[in-house]
N, C-alpha and C. Protein backbone atom coordinates (compact mmCIF):
# COMPACT_ATOMS: atom_id res chain seq x y z
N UNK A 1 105.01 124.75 101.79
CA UNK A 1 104.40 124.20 100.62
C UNK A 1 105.12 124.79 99.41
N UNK A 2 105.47 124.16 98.94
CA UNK A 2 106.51 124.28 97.60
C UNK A 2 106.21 124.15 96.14
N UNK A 3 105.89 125.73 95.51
CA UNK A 3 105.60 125.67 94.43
C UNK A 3 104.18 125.71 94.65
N UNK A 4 102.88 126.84 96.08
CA UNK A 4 102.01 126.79 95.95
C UNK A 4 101.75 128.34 95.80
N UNK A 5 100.59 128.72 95.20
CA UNK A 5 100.70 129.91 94.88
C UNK A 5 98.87 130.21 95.70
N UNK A 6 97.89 128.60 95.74
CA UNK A 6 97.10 128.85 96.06
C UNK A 6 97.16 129.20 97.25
N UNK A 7 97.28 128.52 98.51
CA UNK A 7 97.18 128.49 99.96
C UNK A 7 96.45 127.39 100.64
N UNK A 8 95.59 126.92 99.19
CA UNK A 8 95.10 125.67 99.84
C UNK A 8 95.72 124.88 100.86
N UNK A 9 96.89 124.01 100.66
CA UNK A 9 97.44 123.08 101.30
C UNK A 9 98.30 123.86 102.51
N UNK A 10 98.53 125.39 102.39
CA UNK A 10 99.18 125.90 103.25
C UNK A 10 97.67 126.22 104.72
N UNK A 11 96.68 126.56 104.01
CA UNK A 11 96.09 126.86 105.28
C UNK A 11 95.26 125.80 105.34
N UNK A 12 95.62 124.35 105.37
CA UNK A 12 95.05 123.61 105.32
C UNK A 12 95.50 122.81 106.70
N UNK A 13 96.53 122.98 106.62
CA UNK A 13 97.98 122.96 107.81
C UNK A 13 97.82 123.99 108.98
N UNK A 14 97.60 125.20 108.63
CA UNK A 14 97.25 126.24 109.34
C UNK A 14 95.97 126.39 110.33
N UNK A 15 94.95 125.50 110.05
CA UNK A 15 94.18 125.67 110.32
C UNK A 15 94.03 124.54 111.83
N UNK A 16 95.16 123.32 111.90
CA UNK A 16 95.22 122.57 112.31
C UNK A 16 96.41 122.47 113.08
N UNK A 17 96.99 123.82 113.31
CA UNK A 17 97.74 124.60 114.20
C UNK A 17 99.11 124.83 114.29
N UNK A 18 99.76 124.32 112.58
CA UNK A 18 101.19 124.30 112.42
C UNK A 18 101.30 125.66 111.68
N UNK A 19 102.78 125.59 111.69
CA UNK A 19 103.23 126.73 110.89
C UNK A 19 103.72 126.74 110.09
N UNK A 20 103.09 126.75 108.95
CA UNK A 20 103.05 126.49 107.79
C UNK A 20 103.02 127.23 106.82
N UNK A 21 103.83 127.80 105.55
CA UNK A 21 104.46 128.88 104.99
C UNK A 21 104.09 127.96 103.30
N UNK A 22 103.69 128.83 102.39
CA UNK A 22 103.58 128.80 100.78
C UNK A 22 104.85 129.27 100.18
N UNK A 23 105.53 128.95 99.07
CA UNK A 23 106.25 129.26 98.47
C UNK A 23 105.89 129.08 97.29
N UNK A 24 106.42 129.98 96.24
CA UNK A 24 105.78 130.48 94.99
C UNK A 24 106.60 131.79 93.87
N UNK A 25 106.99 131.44 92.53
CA UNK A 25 107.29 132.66 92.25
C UNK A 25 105.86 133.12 92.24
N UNK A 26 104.64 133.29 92.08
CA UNK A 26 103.40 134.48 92.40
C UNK A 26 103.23 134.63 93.62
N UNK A 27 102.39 135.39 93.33
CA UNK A 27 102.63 135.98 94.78
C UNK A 27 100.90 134.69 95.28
N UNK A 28 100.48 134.64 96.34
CA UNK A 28 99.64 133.92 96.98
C UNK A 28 98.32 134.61 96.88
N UNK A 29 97.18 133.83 96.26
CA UNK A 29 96.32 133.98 96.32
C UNK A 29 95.17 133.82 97.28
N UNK A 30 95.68 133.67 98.33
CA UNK A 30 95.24 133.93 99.74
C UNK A 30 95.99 134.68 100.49
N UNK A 31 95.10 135.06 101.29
CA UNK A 31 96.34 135.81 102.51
C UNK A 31 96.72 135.11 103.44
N UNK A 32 98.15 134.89 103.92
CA UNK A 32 98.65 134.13 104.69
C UNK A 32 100.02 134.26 104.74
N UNK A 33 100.74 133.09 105.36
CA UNK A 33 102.22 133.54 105.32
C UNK A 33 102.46 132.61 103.94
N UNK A 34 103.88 134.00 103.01
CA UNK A 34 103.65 133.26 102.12
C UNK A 34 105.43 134.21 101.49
N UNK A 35 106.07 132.97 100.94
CA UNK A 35 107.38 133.56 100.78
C UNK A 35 107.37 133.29 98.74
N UNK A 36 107.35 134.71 98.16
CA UNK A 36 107.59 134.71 96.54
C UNK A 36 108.52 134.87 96.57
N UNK A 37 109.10 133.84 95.77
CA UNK A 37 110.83 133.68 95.91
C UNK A 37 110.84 132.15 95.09
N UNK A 38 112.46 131.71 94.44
CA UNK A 38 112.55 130.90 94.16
C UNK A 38 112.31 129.73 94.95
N UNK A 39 111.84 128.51 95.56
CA UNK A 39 112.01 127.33 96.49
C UNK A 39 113.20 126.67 96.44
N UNK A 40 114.18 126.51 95.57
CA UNK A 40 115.23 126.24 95.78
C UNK A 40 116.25 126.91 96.94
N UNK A 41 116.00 127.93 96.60
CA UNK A 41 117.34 129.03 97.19
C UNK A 41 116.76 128.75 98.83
N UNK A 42 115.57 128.15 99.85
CA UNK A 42 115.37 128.02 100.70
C UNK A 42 115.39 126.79 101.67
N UNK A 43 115.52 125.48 100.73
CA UNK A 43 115.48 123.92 101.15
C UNK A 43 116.53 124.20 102.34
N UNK A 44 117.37 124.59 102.42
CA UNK A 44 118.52 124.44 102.95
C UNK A 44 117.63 124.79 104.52
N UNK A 45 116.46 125.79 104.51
CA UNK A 45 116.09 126.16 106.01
C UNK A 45 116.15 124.88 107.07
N UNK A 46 115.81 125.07 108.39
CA UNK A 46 115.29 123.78 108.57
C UNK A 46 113.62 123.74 108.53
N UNK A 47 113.10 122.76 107.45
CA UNK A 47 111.86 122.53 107.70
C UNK A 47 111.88 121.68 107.92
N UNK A 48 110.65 120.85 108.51
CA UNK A 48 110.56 119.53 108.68
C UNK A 48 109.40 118.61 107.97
N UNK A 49 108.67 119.14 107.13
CA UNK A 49 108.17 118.60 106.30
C UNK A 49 107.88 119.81 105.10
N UNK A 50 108.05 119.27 103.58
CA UNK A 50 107.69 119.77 102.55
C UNK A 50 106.49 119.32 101.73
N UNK A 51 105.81 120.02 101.23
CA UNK A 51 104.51 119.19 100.32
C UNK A 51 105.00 120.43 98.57
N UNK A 52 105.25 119.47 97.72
CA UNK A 52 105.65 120.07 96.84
C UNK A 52 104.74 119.66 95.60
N UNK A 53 104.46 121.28 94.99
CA UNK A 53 103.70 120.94 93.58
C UNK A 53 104.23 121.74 92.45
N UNK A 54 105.83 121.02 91.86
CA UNK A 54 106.04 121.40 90.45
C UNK A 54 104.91 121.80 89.61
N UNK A 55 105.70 122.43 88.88
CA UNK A 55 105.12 122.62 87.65
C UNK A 55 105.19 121.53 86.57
N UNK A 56 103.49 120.83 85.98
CA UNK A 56 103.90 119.92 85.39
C UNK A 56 104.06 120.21 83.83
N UNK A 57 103.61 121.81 83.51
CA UNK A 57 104.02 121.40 82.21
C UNK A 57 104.86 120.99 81.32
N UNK A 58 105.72 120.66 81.36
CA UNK A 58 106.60 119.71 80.58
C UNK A 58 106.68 118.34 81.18
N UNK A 59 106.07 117.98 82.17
CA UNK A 59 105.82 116.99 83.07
C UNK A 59 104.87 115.59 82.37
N UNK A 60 103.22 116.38 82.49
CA UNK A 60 102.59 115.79 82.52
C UNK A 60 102.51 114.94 81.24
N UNK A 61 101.81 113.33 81.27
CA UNK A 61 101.50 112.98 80.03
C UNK A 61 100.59 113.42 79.70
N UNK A 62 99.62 114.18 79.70
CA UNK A 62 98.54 115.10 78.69
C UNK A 62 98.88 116.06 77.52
N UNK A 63 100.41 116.24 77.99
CA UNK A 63 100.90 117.24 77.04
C UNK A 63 102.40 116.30 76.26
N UNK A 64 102.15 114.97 76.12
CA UNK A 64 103.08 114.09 75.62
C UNK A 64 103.00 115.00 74.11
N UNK A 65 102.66 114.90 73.65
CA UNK A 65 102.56 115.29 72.00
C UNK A 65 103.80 116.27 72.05
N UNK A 66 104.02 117.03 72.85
CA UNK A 66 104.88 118.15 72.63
C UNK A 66 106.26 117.78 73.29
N UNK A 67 106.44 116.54 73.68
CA UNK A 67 107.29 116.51 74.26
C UNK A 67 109.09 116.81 73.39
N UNK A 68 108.51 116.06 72.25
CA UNK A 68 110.03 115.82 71.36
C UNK A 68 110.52 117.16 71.03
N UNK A 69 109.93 118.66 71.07
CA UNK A 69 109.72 119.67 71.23
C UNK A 69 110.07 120.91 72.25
N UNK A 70 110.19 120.19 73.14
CA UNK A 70 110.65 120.83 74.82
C UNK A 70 111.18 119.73 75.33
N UNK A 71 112.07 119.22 74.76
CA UNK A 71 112.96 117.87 75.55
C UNK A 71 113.87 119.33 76.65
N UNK A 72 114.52 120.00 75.40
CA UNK A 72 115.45 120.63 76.83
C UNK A 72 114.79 121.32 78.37
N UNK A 73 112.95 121.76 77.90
CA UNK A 73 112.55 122.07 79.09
C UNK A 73 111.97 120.99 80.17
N UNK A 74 112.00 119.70 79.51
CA UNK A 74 111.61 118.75 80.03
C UNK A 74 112.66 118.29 81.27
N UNK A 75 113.88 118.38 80.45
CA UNK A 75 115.22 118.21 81.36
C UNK A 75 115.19 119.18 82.56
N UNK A 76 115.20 120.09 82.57
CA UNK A 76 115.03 121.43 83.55
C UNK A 76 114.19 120.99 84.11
N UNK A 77 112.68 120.62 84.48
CA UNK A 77 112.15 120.29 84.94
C UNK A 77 112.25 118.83 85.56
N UNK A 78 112.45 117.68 85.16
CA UNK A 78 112.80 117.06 86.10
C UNK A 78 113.96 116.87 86.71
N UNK A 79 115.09 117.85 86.58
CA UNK A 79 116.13 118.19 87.55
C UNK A 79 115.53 118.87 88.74
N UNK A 80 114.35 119.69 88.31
CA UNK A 80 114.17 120.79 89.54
C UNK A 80 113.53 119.56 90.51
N UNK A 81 112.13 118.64 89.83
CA UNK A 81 111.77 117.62 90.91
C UNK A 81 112.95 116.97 91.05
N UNK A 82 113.85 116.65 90.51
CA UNK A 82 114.77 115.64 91.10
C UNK A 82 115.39 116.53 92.38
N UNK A 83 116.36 117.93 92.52
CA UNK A 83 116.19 118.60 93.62
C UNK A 83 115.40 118.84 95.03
N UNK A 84 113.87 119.21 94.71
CA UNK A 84 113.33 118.95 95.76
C UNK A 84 112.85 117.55 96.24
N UNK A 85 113.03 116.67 95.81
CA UNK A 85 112.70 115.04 96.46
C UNK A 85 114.20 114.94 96.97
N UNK A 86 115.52 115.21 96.48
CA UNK A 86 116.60 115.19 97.24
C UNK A 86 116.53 116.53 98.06
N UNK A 87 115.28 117.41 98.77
CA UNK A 87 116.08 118.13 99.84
C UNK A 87 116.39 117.50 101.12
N UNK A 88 117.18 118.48 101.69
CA UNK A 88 117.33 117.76 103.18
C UNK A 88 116.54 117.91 104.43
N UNK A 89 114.80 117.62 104.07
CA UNK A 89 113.86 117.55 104.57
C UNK A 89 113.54 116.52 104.45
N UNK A 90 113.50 116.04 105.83
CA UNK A 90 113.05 113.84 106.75
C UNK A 90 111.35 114.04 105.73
N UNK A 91 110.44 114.47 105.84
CA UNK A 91 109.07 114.27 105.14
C UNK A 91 108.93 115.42 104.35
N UNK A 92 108.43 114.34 102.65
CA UNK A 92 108.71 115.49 101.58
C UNK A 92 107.54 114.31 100.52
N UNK A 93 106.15 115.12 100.27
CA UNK A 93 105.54 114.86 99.48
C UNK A 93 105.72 115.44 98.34
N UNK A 94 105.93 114.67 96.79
CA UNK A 94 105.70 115.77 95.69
C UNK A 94 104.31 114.83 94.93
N UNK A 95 103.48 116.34 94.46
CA UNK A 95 102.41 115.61 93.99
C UNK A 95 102.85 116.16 92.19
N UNK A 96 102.07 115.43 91.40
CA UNK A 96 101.96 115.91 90.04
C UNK A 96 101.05 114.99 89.28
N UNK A 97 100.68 114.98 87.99
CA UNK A 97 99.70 114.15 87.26
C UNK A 97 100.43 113.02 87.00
N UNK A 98 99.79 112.26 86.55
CA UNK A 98 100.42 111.27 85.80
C UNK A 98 101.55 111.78 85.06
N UNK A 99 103.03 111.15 84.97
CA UNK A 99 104.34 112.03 84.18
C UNK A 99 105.06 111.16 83.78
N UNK A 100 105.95 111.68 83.17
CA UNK A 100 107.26 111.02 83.00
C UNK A 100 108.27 111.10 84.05
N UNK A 101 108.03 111.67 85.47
CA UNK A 101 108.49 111.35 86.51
C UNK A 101 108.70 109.86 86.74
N UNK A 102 107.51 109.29 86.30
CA UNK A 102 107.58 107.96 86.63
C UNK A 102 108.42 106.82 86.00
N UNK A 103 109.23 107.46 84.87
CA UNK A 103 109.73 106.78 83.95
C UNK A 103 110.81 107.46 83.66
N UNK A 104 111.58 108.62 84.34
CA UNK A 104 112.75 108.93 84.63
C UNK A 104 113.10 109.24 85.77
N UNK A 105 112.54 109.30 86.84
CA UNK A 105 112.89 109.57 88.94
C UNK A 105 112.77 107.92 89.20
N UNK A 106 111.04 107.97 89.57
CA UNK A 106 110.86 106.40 90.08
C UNK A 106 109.37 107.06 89.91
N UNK A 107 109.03 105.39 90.05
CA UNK A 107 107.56 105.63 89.87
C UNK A 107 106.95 105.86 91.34
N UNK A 108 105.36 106.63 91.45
CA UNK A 108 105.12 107.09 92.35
C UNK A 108 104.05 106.25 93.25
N UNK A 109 104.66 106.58 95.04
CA UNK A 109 104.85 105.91 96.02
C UNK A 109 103.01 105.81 95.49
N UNK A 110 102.29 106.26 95.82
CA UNK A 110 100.16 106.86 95.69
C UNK A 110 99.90 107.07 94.58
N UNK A 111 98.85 106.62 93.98
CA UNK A 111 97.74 107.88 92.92
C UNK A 111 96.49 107.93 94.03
N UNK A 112 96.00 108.88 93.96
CA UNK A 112 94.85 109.41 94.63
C UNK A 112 94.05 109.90 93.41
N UNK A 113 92.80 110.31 93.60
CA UNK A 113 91.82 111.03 93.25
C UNK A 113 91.03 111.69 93.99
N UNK A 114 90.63 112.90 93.81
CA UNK A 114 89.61 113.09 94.32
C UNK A 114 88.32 113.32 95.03
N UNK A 115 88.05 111.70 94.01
CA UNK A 115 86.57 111.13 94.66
C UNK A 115 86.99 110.60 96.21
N UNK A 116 88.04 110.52 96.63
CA UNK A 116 88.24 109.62 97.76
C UNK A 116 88.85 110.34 98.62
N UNK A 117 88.43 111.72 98.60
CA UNK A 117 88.40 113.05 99.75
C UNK A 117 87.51 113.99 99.86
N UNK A 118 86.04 113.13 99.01
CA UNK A 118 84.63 113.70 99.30
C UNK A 118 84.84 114.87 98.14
N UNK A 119 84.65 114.63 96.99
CA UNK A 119 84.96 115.47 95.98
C UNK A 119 84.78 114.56 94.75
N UNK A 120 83.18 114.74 93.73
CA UNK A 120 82.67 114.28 92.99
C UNK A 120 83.31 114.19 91.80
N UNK A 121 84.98 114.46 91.99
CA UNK A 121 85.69 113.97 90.46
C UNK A 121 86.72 113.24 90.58
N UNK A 122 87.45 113.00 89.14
CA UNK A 122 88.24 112.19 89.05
C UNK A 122 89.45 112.99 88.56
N UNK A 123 90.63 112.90 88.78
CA UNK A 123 91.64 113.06 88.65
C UNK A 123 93.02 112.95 89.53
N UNK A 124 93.33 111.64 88.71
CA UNK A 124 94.79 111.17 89.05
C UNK A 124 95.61 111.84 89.06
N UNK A 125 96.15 111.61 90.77
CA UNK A 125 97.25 112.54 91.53
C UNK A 125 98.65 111.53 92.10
N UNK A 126 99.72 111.69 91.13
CA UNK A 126 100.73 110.61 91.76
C UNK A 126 101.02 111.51 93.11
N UNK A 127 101.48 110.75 94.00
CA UNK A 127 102.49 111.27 95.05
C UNK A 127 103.77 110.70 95.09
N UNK A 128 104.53 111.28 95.52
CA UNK A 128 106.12 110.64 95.64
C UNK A 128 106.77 111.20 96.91
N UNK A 129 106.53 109.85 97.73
CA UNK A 129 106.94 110.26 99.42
C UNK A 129 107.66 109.91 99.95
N UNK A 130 108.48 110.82 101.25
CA UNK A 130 110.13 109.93 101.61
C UNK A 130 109.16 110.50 103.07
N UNK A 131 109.44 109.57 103.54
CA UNK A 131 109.16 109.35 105.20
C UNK A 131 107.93 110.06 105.75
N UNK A 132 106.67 109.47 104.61
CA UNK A 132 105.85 110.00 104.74
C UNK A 132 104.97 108.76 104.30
N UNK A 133 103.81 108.47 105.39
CA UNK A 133 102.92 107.18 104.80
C UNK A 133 101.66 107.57 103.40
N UNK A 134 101.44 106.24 102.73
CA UNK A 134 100.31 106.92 101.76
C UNK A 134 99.11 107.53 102.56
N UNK A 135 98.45 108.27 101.94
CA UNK A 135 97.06 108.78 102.30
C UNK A 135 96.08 108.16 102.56
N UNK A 136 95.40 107.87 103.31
CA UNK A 136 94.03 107.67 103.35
C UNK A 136 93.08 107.96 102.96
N UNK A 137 92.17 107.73 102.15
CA UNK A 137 91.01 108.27 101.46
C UNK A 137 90.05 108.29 103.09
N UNK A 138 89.61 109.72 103.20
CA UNK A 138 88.74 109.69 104.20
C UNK A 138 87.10 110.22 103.68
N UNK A 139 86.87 109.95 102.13
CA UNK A 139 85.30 110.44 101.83
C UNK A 139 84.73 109.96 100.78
N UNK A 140 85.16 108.56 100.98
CA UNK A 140 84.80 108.33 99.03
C UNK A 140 83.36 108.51 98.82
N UNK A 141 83.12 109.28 97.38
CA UNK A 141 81.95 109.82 96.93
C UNK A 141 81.74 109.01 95.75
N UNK A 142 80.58 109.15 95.35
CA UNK A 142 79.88 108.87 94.23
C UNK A 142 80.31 109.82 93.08
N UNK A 143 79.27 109.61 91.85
CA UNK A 143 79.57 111.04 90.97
C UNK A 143 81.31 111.48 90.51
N UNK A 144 81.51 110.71 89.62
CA UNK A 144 83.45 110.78 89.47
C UNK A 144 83.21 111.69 88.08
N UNK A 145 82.87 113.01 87.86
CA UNK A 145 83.20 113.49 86.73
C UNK A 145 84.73 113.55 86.30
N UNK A 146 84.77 113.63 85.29
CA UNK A 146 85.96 114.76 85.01
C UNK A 146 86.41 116.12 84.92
N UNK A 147 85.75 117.13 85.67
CA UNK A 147 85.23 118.26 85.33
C UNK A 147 86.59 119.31 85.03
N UNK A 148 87.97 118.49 85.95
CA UNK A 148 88.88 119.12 85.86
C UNK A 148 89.62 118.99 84.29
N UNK A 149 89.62 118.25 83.65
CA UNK A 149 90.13 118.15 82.41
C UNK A 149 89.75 118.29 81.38
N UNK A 150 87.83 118.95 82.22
CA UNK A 150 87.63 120.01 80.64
C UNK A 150 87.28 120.95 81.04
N UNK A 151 87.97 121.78 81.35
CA UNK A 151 88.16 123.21 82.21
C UNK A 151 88.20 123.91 80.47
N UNK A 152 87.45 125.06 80.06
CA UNK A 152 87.20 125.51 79.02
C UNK A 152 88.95 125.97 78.77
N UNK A 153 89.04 126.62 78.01
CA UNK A 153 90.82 127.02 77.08
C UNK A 153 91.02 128.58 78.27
N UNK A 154 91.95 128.97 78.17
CA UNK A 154 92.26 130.04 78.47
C UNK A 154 93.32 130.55 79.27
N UNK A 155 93.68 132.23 79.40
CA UNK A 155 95.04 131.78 80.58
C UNK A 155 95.14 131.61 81.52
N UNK A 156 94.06 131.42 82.30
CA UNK A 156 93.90 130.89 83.40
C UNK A 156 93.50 130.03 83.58
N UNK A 157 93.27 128.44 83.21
CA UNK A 157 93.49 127.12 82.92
C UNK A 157 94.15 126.51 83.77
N UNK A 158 95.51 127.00 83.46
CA UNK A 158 96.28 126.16 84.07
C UNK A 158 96.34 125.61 85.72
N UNK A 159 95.99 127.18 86.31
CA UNK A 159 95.45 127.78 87.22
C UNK A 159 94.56 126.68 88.03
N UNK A 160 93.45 126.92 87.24
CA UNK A 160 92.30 126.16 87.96
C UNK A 160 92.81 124.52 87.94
N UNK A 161 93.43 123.79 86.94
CA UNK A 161 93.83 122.65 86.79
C UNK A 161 94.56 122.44 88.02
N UNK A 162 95.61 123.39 88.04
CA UNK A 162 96.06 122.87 89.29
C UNK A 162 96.09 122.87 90.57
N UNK A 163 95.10 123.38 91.37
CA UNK A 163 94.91 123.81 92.30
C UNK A 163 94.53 122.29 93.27
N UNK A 164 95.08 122.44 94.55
CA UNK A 164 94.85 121.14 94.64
C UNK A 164 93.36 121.33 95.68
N UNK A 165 92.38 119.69 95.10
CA UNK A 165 91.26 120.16 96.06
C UNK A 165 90.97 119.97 97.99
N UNK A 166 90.51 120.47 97.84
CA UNK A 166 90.26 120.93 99.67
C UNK A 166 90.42 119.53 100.39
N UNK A 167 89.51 118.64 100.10
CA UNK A 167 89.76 117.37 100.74
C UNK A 167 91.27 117.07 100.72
N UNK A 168 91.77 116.87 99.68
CA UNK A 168 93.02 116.10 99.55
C UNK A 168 93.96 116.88 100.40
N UNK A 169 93.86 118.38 100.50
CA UNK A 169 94.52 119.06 101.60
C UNK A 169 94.01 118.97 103.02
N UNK A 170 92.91 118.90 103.12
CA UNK A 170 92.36 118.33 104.59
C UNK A 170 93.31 117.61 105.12
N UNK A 171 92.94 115.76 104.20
CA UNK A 171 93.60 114.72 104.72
C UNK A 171 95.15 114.17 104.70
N UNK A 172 95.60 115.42 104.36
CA UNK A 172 97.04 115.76 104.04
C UNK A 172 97.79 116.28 105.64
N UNK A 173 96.71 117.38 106.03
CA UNK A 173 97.13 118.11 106.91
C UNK A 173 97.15 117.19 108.38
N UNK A 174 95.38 116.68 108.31
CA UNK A 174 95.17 115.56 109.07
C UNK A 174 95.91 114.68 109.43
N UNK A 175 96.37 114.20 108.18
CA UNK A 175 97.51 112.45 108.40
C UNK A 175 98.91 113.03 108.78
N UNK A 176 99.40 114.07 107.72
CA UNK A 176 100.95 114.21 107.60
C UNK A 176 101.23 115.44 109.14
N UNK A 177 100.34 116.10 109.08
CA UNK A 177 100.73 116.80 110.26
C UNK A 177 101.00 116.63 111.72
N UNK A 178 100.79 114.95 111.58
CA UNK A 178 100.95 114.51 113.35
C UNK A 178 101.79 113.66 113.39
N UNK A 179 102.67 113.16 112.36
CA UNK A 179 103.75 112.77 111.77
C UNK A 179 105.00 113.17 112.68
């Protein structure tokens, strides 16, 4: 899992009997197997499937306003997604918000939410998949807050924003792991 610092999606995999490794410059906020290190410097291993979650800030459109501002970090950043969607791994999910991925890579294969992995909110999740089918919503719920996008200010924000939720790693592990 590329670019996870939670463990969610790593022991989500784990739990369902693969071996399955986090990558992260932080270190992992679970215990598990978990490599802090750049993700680049490792594509080259052989894995056989990647689930990747850039960093969207310079990414996302929520933070358009600033863009004309961090054009050069904008560039850096979608070189790095442009890198990991070209590694040389056969199944390679990258998730991120709504972006300008979509309007300088390609636009993305899924949006998901949420609500449609038994999880009472809303927030749009592109995916962008190479030899990997879309998801299945296996829980659609009622109750679609937004609760994630008004996560109070602070430095740990970002944090909670991005963490991906349990369902969506469930049916991740579920679908993509028998792949």
């Amino acid at each position: 899992m590329a670019c996870e610092f939670s463990g969610i999606v790593r022991d989500a995999f784990r739990s369902r009997g693969h071996d399955a490794v986090s990558c992260d410059l932080l270190d992992s906020e679970a215990p598990g197997p978990h490599r802090q290190c750049e993700v680049l410097g490792i594509l080259e291993e052989p894995w056989d499937l990647m689930i990747a979650h850039p960093p969207c800030t310079y990414l996302a459109i929520s933070g358009a306003r600033w863009f004309r501002q961090r054009r050069r970090e904008q560039e850096l950043a979608l070189d790095f997604v442009q890198e990991l969607l070209d590694a040389p791994i056969p199944r390679i999910a990258l998730e991120n918000p709504v972006s300008v991925i979509s309007t300088r890579i390609r636009k993305p294969d899924q949006i998901i939410h949420p609500w449609q992995f038994g999880h009472p909110e809303t927030k749009a999740t592109c995916l962008w998949l190479k030899g990997l089918p879309a998801l299945r919503p296996t829980e659609v719920v009622e109750g679609r807050a937004t609760r994630v996008h008004h996560c109070p200010p602070g430095p740990e924000r970002w944090k909670h924003r991005s963490r991906t939720y349990q369902g969506i790693a469930a049916a991740m592990a579920a679908q993509w792991g028998t792949e």
